[in-house]
PDB file of N, CA and C in Angstrom:
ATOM      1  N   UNK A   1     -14.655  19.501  -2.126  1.00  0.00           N
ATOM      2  CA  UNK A   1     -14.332  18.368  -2.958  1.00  0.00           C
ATOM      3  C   UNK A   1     -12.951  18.530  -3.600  1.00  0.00           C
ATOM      4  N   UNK A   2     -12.229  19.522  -3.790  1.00  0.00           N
ATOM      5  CA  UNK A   2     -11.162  19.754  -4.691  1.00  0.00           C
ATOM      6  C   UNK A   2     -10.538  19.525  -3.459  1.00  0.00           C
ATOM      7  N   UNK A   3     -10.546  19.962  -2.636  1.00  0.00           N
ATOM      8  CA  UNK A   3      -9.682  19.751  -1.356  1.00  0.00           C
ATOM      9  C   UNK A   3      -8.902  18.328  -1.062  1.00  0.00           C
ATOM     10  N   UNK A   4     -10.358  17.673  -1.268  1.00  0.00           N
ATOM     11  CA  UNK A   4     -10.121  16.331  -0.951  1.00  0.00           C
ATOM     12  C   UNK A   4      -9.530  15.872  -2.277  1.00  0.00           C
ATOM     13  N   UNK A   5      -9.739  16.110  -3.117  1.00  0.00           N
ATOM     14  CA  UNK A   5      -9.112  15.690  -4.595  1.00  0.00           C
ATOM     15  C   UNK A   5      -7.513  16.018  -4.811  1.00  0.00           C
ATOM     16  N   UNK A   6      -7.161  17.009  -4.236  1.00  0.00           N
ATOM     17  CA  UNK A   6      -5.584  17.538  -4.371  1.00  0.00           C
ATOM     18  C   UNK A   6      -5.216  16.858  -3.271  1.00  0.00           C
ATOM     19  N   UNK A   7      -5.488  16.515  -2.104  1.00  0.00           N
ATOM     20  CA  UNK A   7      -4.680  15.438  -0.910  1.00  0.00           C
ATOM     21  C   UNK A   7      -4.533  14.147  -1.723  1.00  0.00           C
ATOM     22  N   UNK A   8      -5.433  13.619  -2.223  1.00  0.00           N
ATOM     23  CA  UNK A   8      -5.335  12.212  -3.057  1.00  0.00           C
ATOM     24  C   UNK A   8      -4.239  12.428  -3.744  1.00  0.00           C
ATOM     25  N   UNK A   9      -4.187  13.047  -4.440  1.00  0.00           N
ATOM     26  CA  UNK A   9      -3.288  13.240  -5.428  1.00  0.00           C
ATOM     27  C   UNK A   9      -1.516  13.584  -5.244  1.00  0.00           C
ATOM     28  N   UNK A  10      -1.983  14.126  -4.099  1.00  0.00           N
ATOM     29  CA  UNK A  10      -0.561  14.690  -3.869  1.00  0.00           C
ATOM     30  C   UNK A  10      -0.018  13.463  -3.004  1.00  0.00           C
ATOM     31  N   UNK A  11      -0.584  12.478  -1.856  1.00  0.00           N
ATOM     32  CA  UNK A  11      -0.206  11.716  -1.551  1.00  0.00           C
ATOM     33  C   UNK A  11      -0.101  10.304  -1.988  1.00  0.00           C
ATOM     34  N   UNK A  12      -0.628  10.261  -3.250  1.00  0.00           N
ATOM     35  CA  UNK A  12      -0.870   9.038  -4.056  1.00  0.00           C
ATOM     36  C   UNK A  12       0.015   8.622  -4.905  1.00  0.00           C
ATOM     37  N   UNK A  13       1.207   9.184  -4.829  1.00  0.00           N
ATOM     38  CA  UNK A  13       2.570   8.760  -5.342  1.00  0.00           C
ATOM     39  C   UNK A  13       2.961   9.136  -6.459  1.00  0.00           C
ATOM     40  N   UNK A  14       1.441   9.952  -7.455  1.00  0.00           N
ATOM     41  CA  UNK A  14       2.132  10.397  -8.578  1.00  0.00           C
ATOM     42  C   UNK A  14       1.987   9.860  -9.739  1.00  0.00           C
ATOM     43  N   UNK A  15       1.840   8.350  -9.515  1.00  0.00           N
ATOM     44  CA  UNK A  15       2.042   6.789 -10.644  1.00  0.00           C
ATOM     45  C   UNK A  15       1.385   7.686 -11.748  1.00  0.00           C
ATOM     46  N   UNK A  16      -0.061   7.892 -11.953  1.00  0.00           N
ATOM     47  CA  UNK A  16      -1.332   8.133 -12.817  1.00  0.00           C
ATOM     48  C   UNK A  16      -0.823   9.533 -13.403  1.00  0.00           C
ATOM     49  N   UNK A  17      -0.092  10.526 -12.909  1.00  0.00           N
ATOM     50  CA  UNK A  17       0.084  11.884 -13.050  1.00  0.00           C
ATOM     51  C   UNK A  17       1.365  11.597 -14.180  1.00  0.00           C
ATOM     52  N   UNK A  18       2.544  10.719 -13.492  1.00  0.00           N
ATOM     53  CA  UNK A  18       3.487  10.188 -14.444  1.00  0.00           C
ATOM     54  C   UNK A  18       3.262   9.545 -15.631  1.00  0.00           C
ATOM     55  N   UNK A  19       2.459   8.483 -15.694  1.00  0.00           N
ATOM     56  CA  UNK A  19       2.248   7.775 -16.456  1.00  0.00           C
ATOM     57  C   UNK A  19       1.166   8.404 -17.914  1.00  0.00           C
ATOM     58  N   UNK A  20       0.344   9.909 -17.290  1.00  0.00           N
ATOM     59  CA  UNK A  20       0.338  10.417 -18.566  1.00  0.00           C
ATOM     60  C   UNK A  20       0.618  11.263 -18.887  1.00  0.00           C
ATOM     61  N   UNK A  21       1.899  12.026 -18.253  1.00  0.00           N
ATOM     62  CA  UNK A  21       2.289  12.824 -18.845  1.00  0.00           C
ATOM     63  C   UNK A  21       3.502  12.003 -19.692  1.00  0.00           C
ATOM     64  N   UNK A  22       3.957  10.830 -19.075  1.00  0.00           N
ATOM     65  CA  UNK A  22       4.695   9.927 -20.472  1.00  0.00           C
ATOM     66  C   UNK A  22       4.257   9.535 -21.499  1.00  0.00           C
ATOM     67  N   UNK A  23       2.740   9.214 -21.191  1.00  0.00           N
ATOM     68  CA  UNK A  23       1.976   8.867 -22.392  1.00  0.00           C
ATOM     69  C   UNK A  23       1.163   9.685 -23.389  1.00  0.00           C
ATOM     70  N   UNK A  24       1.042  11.223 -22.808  1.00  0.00           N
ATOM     71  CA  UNK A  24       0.711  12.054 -23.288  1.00  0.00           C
ATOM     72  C   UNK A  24      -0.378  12.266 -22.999  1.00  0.00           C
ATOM     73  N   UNK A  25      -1.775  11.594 -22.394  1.00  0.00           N
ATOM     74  CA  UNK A  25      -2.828  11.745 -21.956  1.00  0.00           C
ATOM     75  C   UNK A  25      -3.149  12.131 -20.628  1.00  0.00           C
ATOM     76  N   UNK A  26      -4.318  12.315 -20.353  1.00  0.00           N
ATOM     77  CA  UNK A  26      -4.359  12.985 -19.184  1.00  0.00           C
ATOM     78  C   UNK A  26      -4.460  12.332 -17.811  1.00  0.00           C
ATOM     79  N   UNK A  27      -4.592  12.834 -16.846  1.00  0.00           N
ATOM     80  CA  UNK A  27      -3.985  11.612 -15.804  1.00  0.00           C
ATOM     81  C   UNK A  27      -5.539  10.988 -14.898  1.00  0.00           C
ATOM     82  N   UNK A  28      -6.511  11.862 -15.276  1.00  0.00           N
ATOM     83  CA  UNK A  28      -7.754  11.091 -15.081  1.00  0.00           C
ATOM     84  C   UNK A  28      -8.162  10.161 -16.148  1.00  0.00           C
ATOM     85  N   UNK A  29      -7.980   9.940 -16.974  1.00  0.00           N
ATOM     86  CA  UNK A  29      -8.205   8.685 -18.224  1.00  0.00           C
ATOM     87  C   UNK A  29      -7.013   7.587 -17.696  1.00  0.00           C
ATOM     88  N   UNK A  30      -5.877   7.710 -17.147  1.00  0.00           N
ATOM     89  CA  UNK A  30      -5.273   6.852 -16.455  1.00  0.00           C
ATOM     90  C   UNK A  30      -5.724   6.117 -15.345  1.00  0.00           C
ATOM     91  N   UNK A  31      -6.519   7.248 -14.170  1.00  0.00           N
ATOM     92  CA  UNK A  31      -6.962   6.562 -13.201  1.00  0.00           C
ATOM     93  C   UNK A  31      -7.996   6.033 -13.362  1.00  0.00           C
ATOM     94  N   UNK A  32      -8.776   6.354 -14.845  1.00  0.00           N
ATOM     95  CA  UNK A  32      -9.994   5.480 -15.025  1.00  0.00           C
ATOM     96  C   UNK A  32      -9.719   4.309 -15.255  1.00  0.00           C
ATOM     97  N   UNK A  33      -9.017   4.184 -16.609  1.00  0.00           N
ATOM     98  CA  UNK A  33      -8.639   3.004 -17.200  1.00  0.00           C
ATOM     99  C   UNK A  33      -7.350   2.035 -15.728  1.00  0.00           C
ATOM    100  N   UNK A  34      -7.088   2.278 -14.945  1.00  0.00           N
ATOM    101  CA  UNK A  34      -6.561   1.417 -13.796  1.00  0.00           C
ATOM    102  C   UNK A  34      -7.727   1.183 -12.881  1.00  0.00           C
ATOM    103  N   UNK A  35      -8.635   1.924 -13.002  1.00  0.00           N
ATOM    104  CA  UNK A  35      -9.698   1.337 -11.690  1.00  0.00           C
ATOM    105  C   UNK A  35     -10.428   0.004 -12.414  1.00  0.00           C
ATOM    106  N   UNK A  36     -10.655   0.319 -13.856  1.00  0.00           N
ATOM    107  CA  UNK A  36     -11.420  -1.059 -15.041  1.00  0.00           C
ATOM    108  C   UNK A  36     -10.375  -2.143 -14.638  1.00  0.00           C
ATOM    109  N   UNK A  37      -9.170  -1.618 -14.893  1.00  0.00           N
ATOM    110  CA  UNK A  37      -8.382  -3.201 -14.897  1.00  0.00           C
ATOM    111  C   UNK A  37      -8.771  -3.646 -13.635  1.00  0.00           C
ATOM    112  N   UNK A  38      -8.381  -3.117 -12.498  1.00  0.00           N
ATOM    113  CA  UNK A  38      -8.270  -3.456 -11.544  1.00  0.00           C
ATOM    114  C   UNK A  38      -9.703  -4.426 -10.997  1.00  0.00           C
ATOM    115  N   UNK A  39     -11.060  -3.703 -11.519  1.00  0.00           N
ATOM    116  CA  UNK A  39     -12.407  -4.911 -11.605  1.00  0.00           C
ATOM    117  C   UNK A  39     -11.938  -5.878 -12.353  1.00  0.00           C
ATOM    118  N   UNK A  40     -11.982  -5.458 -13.453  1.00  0.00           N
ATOM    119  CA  UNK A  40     -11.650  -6.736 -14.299  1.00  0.00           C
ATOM    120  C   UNK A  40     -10.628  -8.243 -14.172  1.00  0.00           C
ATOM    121  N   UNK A  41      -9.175  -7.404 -13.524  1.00  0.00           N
ATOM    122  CA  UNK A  41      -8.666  -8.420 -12.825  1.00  0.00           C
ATOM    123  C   UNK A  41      -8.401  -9.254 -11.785  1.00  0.00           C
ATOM    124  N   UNK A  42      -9.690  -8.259 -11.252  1.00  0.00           N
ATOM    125  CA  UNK A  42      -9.280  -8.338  -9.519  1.00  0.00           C
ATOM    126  C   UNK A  42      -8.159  -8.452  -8.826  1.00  0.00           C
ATOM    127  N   UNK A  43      -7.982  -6.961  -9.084  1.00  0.00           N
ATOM    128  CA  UNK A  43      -6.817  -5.687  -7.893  1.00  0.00           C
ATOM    129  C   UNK A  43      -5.345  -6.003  -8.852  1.00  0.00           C
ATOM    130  N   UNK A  44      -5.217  -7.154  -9.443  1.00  0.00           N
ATOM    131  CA  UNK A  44      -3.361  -7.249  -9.556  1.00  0.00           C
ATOM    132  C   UNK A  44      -2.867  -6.020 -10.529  1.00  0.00           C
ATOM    133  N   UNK A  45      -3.574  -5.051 -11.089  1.00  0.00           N
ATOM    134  CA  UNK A  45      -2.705  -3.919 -11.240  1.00  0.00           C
ATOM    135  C   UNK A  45      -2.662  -2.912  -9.920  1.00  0.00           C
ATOM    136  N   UNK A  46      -2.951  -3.449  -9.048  1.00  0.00           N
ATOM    137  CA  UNK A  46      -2.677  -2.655  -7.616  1.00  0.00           C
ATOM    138  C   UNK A  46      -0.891  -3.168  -7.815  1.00  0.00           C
ATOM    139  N   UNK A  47      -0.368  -4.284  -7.919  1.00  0.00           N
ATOM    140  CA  UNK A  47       0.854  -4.246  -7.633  1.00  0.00           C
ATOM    141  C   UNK A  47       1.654  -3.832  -8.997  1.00  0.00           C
ATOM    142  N   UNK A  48       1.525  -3.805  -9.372  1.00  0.00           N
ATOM    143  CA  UNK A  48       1.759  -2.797 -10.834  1.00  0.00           C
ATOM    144  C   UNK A  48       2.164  -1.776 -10.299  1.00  0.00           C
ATOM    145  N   UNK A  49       0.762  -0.809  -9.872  1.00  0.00           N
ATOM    146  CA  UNK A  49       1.228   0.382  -9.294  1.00  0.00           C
ATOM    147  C   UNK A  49       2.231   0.768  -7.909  1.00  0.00           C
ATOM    148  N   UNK A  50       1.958  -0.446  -7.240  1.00  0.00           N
ATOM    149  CA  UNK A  50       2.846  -0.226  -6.261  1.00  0.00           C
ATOM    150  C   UNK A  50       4.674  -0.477  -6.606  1.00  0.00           C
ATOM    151  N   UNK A  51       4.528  -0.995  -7.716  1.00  0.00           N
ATOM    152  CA  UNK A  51       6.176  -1.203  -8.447  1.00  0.00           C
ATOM    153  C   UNK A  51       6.706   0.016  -8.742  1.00  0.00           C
ATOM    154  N   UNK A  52       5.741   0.921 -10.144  1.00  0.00           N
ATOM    155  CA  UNK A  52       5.330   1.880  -9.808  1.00  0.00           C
ATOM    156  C   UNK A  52       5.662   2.834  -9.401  1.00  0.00           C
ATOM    157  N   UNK A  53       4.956   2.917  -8.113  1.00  0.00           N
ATOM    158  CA  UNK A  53       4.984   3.860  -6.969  1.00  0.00           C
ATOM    159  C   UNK A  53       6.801   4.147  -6.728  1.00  0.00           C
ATOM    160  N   UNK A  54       6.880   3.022  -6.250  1.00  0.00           N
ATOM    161  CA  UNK A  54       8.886   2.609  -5.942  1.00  0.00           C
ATOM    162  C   UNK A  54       9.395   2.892  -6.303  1.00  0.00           C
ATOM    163  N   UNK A  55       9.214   2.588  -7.549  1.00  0.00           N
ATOM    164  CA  UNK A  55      10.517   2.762  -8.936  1.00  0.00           C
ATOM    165  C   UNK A  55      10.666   4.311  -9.437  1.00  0.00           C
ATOM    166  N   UNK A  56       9.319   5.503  -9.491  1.00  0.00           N
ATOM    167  CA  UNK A  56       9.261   6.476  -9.419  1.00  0.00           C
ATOM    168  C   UNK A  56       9.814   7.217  -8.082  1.00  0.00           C
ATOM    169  N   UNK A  57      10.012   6.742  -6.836  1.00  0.00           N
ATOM    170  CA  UNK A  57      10.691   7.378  -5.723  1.00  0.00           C
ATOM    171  C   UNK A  57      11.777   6.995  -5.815  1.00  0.00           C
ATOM    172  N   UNK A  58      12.674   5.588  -5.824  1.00  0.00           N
ATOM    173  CA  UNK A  58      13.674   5.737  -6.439  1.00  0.00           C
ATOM    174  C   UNK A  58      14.063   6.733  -7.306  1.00  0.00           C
ATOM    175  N   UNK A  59      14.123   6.979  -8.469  1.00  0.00           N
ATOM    176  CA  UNK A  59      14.194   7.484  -9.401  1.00  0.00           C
ATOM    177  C   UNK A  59      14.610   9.156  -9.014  1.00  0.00           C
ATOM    178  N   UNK A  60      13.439  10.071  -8.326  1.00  0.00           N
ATOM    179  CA  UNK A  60      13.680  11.001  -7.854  1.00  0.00           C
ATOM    180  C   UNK A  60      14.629  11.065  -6.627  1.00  0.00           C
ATOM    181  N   UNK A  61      14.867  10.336  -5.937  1.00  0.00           N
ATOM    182  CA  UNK A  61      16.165  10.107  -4.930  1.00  0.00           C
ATOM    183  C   UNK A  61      17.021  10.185  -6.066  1.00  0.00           C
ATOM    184  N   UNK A  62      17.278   9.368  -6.906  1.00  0.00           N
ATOM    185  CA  UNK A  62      18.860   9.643  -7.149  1.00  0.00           C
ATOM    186  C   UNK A  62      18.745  10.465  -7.753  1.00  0.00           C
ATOM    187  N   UNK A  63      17.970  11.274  -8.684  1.00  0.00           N
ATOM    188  CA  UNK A  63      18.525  12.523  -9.362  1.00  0.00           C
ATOM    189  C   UNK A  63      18.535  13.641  -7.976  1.00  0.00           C
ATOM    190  N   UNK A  64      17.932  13.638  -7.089  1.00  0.00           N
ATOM    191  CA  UNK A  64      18.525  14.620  -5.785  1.00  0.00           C
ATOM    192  C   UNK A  64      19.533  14.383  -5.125  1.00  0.00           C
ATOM    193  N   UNK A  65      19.947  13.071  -5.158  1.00  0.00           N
ATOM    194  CA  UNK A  65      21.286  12.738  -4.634  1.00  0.00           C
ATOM    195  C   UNK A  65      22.396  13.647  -5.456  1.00  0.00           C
ATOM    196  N   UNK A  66      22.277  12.726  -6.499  1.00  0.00           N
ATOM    197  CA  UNK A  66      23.272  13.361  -7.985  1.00  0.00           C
ATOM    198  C   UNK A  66      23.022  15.065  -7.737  1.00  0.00           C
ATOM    199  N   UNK A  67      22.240  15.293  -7.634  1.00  0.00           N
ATOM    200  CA  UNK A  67      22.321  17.171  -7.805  1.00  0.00           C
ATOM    201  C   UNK A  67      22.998  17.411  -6.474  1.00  0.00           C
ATOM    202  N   UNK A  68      22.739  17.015  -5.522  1.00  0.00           N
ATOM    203  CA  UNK A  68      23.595  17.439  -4.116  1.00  0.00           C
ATOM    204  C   UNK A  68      25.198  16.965  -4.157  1.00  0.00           C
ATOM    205  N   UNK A  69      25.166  16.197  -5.054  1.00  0.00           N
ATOM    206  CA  UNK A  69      26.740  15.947  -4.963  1.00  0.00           C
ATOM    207  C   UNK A  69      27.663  16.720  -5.866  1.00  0.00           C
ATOM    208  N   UNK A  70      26.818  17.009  -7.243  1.00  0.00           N
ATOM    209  CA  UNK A  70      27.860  17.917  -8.176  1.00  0.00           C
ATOM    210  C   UNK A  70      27.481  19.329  -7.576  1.00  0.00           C
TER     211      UNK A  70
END
């Protein structure tokens, strides 16, 4: 089970892992509280996260860019 729990995680972009270590909480109370919205609203914080997802890979591209260039 952990097996399968660290592949999720590691290929899942991160969003939930980011979002509490910005917020200070932990990153399973994140993925809880996004699976509620996500019933509740049916799915549209799926594109939330997929903004998200982007904007956090962006993000790490350019600070590796920037470090390869200075």
């Amino acid at each position: 089970m952990e097996l399968v729990k660290d592949r999720i995680e590691k290929y899942a972009f991160g969003v939930c892992q980011y979002l509490g270590e910005k917020l200070n909480i932990s990153a399973g109370r994140v993925r809880t509280y996004f699976i509620y919205l996500s019933f509740a609203t049916l799915g549209s914080p799926v594109l939330i996260y997929l903004f998200l997802a982007f904007w956090i890979n962006i993000k790490k591209y350019i600070k590796k860019t920037s470090f390869l260039r200075d």
